[in-house]
Protein backbone atom coordinates (compact mmCIF):
# COMPACT_ATOMS: atom_id res chain seq x y z
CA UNK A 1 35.58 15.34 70.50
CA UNK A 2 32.19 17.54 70.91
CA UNK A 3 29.30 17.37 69.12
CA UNK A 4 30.29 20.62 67.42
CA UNK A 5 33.44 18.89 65.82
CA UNK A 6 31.51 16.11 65.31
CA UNK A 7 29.23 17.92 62.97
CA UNK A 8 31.70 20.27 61.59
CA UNK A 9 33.73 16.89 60.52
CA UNK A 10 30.32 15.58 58.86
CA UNK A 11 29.85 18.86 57.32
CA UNK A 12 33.20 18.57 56.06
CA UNK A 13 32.78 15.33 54.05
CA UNK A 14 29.98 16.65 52.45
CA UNK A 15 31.71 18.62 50.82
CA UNK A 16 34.29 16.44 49.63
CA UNK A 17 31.24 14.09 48.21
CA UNK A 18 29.85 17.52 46.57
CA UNK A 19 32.98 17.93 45.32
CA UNK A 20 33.65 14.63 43.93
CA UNK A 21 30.63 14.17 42.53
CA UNK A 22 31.24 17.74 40.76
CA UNK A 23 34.68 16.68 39.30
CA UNK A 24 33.18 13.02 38.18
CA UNK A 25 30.22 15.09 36.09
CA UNK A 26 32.14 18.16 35.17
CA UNK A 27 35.24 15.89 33.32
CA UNK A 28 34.93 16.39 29.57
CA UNK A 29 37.25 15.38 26.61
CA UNK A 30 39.36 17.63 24.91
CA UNK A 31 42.41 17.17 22.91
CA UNK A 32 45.63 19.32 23.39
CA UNK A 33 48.66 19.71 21.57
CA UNK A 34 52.04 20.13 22.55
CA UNK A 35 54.31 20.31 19.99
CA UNK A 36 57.73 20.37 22.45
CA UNK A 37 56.82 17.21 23.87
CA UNK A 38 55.02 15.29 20.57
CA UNK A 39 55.09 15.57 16.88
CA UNK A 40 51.88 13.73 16.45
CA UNK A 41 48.75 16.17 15.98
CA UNK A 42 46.32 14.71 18.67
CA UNK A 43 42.47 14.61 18.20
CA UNK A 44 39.25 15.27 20.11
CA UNK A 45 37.51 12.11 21.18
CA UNK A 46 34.15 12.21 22.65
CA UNK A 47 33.99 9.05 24.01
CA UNK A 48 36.94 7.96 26.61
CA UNK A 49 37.31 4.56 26.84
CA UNK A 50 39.68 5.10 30.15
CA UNK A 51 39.38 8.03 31.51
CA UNK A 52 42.10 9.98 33.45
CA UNK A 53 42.71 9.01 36.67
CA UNK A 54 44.74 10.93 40.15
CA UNK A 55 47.13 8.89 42.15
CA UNK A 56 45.20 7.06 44.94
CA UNK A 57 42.03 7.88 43.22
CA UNK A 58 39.55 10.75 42.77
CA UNK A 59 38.84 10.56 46.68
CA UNK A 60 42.46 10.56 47.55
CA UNK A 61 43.00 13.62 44.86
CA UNK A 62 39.85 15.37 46.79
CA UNK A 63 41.73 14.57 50.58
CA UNK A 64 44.47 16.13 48.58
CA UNK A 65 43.24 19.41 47.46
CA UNK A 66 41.08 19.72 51.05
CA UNK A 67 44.86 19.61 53.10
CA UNK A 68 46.62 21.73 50.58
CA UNK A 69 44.57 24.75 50.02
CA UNK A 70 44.93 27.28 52.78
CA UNK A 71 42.11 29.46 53.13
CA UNK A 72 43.61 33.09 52.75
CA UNK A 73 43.71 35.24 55.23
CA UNK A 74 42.01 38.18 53.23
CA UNK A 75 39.58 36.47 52.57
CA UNK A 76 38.70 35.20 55.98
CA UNK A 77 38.99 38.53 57.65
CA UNK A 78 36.40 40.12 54.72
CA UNK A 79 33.93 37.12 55.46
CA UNK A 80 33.98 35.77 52.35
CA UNK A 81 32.59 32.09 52.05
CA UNK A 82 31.66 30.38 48.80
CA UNK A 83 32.63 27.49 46.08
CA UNK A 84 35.76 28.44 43.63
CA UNK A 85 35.34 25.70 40.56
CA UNK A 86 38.92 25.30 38.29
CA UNK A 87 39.28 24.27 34.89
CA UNK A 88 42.70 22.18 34.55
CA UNK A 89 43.65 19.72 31.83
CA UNK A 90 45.49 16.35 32.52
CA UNK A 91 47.46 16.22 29.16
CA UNK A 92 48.54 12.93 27.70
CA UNK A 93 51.69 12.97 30.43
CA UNK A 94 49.93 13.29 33.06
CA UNK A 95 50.67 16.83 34.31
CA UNK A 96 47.69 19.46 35.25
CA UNK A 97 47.83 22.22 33.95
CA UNK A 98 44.65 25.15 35.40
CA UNK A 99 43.57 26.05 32.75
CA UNK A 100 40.16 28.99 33.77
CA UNK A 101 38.31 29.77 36.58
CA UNK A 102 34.35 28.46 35.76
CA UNK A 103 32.88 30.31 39.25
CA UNK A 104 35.52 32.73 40.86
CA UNK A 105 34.88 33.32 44.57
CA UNK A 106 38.09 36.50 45.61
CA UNK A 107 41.09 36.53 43.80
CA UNK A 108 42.89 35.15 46.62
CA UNK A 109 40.72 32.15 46.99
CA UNK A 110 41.50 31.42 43.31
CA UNK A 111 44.81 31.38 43.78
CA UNK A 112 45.08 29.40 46.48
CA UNK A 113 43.39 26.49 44.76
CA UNK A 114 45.62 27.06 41.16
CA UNK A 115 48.54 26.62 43.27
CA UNK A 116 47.69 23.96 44.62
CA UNK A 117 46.86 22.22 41.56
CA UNK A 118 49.94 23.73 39.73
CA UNK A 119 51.99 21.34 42.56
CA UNK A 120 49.92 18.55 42.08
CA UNK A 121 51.08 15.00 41.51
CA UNK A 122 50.56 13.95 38.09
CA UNK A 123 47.68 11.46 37.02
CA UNK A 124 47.46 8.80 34.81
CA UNK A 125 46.38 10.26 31.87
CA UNK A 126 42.86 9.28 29.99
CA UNK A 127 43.37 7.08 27.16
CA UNK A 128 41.28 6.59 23.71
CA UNK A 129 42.30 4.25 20.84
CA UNK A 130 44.98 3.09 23.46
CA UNK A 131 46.87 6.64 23.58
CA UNK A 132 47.24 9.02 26.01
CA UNK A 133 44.96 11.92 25.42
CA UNK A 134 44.71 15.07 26.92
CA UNK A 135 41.43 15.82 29.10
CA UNK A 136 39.76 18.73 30.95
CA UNK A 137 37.96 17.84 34.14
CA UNK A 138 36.81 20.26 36.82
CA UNK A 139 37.37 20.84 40.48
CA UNK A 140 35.17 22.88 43.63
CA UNK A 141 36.59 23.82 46.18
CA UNK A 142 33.92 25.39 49.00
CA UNK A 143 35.64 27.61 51.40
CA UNK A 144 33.56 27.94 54.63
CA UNK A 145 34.67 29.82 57.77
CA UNK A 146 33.89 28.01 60.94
């Protein structure tokens, strides 16, 4: 390994902290409703008392979203570099569902990092008055070329 990987491997998980620490602040509460898959109207809560959580954790979830999104070709060849940030909502079973784009980067970057969410593994959804509630979070996803 070189120096130059070296760095570029530091530089990497900097971004995964930026990232994290992005998706830890950006997660707010939000009800959703869903009438297919329950009858009972669900409300907003604005204090979580167990907030939703990603299979192996929010670093594992990050790791997760870093392997899976491909950095599209299009974009690469036009140069473009910047930070996409998703909207998504973990409802109260778990699955993710994108649900805006906060800071669009190319429309080709944004889709790479929907899809990937859209094939996520579900999370353990935030709970409130021990339910399952539905919850919006957020997620960044810097795309640097090297």
């Amino acid at each position: 390994m070189t120096c130059s990987d070296d760095s570029k491997s530091k530089q990497k998980l900097f971004y995964v902290i930026v990232l994290f620490i992005l998706l830890l602040i950006t997660s707010v509460v939000s009800a959703q409703t869903n009438s297919l898959k329950n009858d009972e109207e669900e409300k907003i809560f604005y204090v979580v008392y167990k907030p939703q959580t990603p299979p192996g954790g929010r670093t594992a979830f990050l790791r997760y979203i870093q392997r899976e999104v491909e950095y599209p070709t299009q974009a690469r060849r036009m140069g473009i570099e910047g930070t996409v940030i998703i909207r998504f909502r973990v409802d109260s079973y778990g699955e993710i569902i994108p649900s805006g784009i906060i800071k669009s980067l190319h429309p080709t970057c944004d889709q790479a990092v929907i899809r990937v969410l859209k094939n996520a593994p579900r999370w353990l959804p935030g709970q409130a008055r021990g339910k399952p509630r539905g919850l919006y979070a957020n997620v960044a996803v810097a795309f640097k070329i090297d």
